[in-house]
PDB file of N, CA and C in Angstrom:
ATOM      1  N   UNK A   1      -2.670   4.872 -16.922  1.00  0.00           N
ATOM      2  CA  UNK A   1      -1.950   5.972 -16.306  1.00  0.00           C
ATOM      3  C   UNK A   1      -2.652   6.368 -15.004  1.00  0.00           C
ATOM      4  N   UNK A   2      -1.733   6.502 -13.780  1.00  0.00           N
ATOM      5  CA  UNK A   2      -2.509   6.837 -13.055  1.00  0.00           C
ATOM      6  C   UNK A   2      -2.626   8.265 -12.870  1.00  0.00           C
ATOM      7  N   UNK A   3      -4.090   8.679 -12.136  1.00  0.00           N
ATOM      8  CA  UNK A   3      -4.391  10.047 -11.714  1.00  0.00           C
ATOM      9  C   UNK A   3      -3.458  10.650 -11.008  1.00  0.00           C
ATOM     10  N   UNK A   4      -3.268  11.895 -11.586  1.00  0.00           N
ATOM     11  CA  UNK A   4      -2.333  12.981 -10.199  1.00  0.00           C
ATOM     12  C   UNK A   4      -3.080  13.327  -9.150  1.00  0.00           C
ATOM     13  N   UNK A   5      -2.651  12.417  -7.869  1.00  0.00           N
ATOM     14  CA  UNK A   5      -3.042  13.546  -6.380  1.00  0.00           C
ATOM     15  C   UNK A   5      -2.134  14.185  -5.923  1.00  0.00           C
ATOM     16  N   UNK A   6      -3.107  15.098  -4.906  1.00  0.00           N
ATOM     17  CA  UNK A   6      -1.886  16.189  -4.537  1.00  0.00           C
ATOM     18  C   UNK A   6      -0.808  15.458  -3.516  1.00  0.00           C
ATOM     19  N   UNK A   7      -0.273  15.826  -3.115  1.00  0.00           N
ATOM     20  CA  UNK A   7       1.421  15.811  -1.754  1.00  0.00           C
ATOM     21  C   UNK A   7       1.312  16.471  -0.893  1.00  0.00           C
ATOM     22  N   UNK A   8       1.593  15.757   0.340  1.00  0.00           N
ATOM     23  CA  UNK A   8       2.266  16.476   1.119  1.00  0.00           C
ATOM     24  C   UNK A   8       3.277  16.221   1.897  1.00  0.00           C
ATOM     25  N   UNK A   9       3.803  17.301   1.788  1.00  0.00           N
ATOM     26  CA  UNK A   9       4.939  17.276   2.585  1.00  0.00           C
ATOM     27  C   UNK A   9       5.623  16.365   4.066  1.00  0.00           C
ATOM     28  N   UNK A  10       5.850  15.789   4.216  1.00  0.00           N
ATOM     29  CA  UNK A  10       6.082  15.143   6.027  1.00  0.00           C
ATOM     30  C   UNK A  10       7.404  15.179   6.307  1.00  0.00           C
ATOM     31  N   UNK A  11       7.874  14.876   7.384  1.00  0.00           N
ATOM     32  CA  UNK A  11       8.980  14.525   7.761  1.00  0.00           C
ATOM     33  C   UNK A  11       9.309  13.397   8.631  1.00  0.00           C
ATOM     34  N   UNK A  12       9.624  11.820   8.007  1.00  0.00           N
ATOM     35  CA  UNK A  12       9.700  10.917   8.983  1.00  0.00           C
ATOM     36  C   UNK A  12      11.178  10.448   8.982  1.00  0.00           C
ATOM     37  N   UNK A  13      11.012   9.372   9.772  1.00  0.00           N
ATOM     38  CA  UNK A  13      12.807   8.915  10.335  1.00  0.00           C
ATOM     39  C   UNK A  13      12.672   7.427   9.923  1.00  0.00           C
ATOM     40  N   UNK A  14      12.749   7.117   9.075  1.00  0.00           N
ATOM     41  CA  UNK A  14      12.545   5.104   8.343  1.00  0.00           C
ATOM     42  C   UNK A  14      13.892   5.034   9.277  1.00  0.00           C
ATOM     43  N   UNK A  15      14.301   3.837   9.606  1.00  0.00           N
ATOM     44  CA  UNK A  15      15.881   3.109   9.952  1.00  0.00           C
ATOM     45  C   UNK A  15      16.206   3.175   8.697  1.00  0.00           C
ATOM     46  N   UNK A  16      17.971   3.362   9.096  1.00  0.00           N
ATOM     47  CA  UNK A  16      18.264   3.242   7.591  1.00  0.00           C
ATOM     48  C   UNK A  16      18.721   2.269   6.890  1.00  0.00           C
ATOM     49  N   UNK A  17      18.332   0.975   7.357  1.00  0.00           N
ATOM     50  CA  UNK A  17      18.271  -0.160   6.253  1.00  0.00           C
ATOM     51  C   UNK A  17      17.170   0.244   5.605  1.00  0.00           C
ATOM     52  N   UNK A  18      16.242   0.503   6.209  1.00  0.00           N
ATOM     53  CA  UNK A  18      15.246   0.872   4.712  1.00  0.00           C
ATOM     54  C   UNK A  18      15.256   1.827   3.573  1.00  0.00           C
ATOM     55  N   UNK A  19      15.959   3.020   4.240  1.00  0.00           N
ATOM     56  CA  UNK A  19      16.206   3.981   3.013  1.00  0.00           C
ATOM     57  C   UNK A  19      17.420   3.425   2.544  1.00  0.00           C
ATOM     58  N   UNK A  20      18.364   2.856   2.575  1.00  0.00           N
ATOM     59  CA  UNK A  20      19.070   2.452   2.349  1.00  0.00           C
ATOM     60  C   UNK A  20      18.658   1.173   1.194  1.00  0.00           C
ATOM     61  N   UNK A  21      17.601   0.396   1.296  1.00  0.00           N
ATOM     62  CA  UNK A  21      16.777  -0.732   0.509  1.00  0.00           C
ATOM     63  C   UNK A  21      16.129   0.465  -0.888  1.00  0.00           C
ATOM     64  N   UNK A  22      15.630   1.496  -0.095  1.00  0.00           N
ATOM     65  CA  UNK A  22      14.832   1.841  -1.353  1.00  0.00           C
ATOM     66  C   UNK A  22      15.797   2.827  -2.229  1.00  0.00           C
ATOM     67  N   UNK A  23      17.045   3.421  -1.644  1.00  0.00           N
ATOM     68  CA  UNK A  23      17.867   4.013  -2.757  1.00  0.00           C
ATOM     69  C   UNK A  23      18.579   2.990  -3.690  1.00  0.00           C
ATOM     70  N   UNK A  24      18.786   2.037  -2.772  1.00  0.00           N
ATOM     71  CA  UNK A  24      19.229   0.914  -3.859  1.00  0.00           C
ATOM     72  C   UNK A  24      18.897   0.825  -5.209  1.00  0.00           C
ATOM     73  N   UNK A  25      17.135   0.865  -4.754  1.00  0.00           N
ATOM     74  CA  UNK A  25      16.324   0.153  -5.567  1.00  0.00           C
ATOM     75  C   UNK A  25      15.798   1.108  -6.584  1.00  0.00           C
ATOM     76  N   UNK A  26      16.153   2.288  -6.588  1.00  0.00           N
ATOM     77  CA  UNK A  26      15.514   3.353  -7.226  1.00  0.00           C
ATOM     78  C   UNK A  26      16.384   3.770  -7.948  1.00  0.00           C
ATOM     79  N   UNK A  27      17.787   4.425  -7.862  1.00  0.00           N
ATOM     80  CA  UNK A  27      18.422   4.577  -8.673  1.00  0.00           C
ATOM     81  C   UNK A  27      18.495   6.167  -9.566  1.00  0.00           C
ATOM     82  N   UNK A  28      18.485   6.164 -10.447  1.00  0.00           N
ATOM     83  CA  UNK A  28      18.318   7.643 -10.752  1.00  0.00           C
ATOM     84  C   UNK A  28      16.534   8.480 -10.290  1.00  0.00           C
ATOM     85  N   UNK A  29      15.625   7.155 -10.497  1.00  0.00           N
ATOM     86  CA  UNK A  29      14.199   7.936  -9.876  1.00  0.00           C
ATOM     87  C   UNK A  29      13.831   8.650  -8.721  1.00  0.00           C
ATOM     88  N   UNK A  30      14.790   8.310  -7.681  1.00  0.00           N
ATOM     89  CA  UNK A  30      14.354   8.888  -6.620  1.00  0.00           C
ATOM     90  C   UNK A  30      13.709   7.884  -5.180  1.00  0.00           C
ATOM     91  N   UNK A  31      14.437   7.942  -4.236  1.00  0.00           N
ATOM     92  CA  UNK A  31      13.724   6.681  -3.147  1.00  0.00           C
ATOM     93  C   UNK A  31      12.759   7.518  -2.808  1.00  0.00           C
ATOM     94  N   UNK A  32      12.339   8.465  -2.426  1.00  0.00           N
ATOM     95  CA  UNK A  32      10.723   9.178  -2.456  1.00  0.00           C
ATOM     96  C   UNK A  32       9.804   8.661  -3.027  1.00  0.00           C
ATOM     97  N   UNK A  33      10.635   8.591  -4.306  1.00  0.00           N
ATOM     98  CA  UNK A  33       9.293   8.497  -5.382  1.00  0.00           C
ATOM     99  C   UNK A  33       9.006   7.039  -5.325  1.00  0.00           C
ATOM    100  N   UNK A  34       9.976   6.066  -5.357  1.00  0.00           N
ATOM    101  CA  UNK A  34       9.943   4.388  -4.986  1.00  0.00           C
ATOM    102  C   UNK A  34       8.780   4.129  -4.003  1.00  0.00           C
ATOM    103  N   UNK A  35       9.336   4.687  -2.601  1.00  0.00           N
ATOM    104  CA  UNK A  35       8.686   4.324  -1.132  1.00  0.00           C
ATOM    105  C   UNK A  35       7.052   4.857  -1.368  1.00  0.00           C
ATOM    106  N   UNK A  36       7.029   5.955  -1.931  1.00  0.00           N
ATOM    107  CA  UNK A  36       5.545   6.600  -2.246  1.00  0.00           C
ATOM    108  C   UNK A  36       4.810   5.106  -2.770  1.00  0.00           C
ATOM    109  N   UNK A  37       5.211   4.645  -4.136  1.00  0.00           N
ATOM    110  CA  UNK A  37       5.012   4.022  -5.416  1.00  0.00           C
ATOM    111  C   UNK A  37       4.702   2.533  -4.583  1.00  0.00           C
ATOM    112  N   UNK A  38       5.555   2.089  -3.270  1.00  0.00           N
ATOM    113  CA  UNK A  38       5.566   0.996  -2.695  1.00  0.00           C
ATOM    114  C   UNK A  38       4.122   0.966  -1.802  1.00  0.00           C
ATOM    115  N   UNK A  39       4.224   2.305  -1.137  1.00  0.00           N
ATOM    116  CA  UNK A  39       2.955   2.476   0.343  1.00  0.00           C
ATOM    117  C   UNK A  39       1.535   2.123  -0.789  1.00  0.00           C
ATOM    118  N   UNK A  40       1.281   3.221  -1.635  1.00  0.00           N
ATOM    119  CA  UNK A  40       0.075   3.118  -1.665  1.00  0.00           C
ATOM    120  C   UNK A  40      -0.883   1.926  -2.797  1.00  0.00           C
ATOM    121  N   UNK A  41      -0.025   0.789  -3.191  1.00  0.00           N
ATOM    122  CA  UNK A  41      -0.479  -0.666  -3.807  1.00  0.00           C
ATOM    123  C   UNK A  41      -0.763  -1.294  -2.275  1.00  0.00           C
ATOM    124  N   UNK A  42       0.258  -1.076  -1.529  1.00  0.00           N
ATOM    125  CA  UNK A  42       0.147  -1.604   0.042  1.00  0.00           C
ATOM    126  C   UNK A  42      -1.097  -1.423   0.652  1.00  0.00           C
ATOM    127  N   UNK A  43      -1.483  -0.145   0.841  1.00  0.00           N
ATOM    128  CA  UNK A  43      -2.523   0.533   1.243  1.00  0.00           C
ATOM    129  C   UNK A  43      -3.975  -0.003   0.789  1.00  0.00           C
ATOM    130  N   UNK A  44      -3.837  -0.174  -0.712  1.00  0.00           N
ATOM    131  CA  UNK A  44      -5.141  -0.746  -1.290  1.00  0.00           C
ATOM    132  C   UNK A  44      -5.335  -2.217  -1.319  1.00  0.00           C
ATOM    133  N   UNK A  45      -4.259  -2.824  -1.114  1.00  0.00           N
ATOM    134  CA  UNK A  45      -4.386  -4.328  -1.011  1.00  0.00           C
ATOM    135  C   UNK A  45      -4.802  -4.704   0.913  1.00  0.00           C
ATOM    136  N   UNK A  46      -4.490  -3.676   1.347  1.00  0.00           N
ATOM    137  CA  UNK A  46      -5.044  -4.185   2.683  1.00  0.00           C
ATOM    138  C   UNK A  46      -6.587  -3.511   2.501  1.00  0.00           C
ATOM    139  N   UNK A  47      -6.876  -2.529   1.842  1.00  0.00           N
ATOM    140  CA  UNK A  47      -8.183  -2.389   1.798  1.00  0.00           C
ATOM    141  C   UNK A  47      -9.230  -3.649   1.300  1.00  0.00           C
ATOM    142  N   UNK A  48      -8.382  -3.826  -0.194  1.00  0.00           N
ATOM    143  CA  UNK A  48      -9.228  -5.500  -0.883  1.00  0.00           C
ATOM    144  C   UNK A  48      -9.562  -6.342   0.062  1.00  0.00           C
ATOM    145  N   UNK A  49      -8.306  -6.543   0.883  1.00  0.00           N
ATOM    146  CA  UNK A  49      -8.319  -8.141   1.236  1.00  0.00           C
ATOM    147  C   UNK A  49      -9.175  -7.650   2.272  1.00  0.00           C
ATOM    148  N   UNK A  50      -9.531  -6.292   2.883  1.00  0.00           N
ATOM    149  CA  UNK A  50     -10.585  -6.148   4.420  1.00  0.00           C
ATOM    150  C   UNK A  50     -11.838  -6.463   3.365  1.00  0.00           C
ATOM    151  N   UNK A  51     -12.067  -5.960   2.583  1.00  0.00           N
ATOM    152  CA  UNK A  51     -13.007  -6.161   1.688  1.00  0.00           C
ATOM    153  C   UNK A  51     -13.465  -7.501   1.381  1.00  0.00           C
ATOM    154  N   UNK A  52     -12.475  -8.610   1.001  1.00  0.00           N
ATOM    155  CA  UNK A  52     -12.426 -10.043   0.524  1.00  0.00           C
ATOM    156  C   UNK A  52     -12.926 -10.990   1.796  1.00  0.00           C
ATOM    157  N   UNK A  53     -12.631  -9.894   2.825  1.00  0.00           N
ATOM    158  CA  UNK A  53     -12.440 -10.769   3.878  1.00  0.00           C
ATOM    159  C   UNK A  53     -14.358 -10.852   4.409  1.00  0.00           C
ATOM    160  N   UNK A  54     -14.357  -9.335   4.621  1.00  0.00           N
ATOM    161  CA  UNK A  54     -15.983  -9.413   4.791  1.00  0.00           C
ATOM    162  C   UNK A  54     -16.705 -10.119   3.851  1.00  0.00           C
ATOM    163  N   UNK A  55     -16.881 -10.156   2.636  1.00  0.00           N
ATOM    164  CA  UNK A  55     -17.388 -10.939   1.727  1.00  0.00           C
ATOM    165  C   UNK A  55     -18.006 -12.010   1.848  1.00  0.00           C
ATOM    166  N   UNK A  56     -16.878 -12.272   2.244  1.00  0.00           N
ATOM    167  CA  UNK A  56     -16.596 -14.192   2.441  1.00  0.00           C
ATOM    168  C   UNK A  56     -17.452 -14.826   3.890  1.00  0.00           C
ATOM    169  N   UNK A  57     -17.203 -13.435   4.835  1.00  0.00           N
ATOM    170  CA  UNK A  57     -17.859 -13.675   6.046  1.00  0.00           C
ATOM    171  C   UNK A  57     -19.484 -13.899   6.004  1.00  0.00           C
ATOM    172  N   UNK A  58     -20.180 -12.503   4.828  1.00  0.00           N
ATOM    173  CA  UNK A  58     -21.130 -12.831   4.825  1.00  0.00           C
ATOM    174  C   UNK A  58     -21.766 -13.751   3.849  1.00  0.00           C
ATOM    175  N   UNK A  59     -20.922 -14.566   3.074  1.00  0.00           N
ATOM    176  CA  UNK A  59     -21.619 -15.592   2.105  1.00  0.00           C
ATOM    177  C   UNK A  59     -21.234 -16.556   2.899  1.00  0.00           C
ATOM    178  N   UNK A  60     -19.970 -17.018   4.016  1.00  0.00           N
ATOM    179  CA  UNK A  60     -21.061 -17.641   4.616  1.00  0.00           C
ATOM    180  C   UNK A  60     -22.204 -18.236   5.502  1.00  0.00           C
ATOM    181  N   UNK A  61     -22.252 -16.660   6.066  1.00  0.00           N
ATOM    182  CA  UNK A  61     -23.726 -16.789   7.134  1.00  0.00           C
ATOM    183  C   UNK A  61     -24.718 -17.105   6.285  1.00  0.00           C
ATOM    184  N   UNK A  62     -24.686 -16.462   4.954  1.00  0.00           N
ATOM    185  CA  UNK A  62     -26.133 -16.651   4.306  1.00  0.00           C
ATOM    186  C   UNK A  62     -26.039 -18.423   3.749  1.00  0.00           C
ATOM    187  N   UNK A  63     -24.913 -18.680   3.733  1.00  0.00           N
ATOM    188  CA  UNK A  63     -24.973 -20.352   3.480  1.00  0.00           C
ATOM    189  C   UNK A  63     -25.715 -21.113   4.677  1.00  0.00           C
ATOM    190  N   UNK A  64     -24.901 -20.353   5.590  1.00  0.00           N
ATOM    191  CA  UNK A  64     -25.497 -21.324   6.757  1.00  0.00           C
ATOM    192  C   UNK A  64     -26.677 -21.442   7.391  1.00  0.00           C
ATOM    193  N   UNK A  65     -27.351 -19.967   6.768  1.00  0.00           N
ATOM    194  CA  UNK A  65     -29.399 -20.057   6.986  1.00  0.00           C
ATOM    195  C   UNK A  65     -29.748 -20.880   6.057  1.00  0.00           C
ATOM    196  N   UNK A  66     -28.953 -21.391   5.204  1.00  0.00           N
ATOM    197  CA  UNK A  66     -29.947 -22.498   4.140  1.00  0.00           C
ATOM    198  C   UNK A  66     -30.345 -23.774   4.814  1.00  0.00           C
TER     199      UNK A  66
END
């Protein structure tokens, strides 16, 4: 289960093929609650992969002092 954080409020302008994609897709839940549910897996997978990415950078400098 995930943790409750707090909200806030914004006001943006998506084109509306996209709100249009996420009411589709949501249905009685809510495209708010979808687009929320979509951003922030998004958010952390670009964090991983910055993460995966350095990693990799420094295993292999330390390969290459061997």
């Amino acid at each position: 289960m995930r943790a409750r954080v707090s909200q806030q409020r914004i006001n943006i302008m998506p084109d509306v093929p996209i709100v249009e994609h996420f009411k589709a897709l949501a249905g009685e839940r809510g495209y708010q609650t979808l687009l929320n549910a979509t951003l922030g897996p998004m958010i952390e997978s670009k964090h991983l992969e910055a993460d995966r990415r350095r990693i990799i950078r420094e295993e292999i400098r330390a390969a290459e002092r061997l």
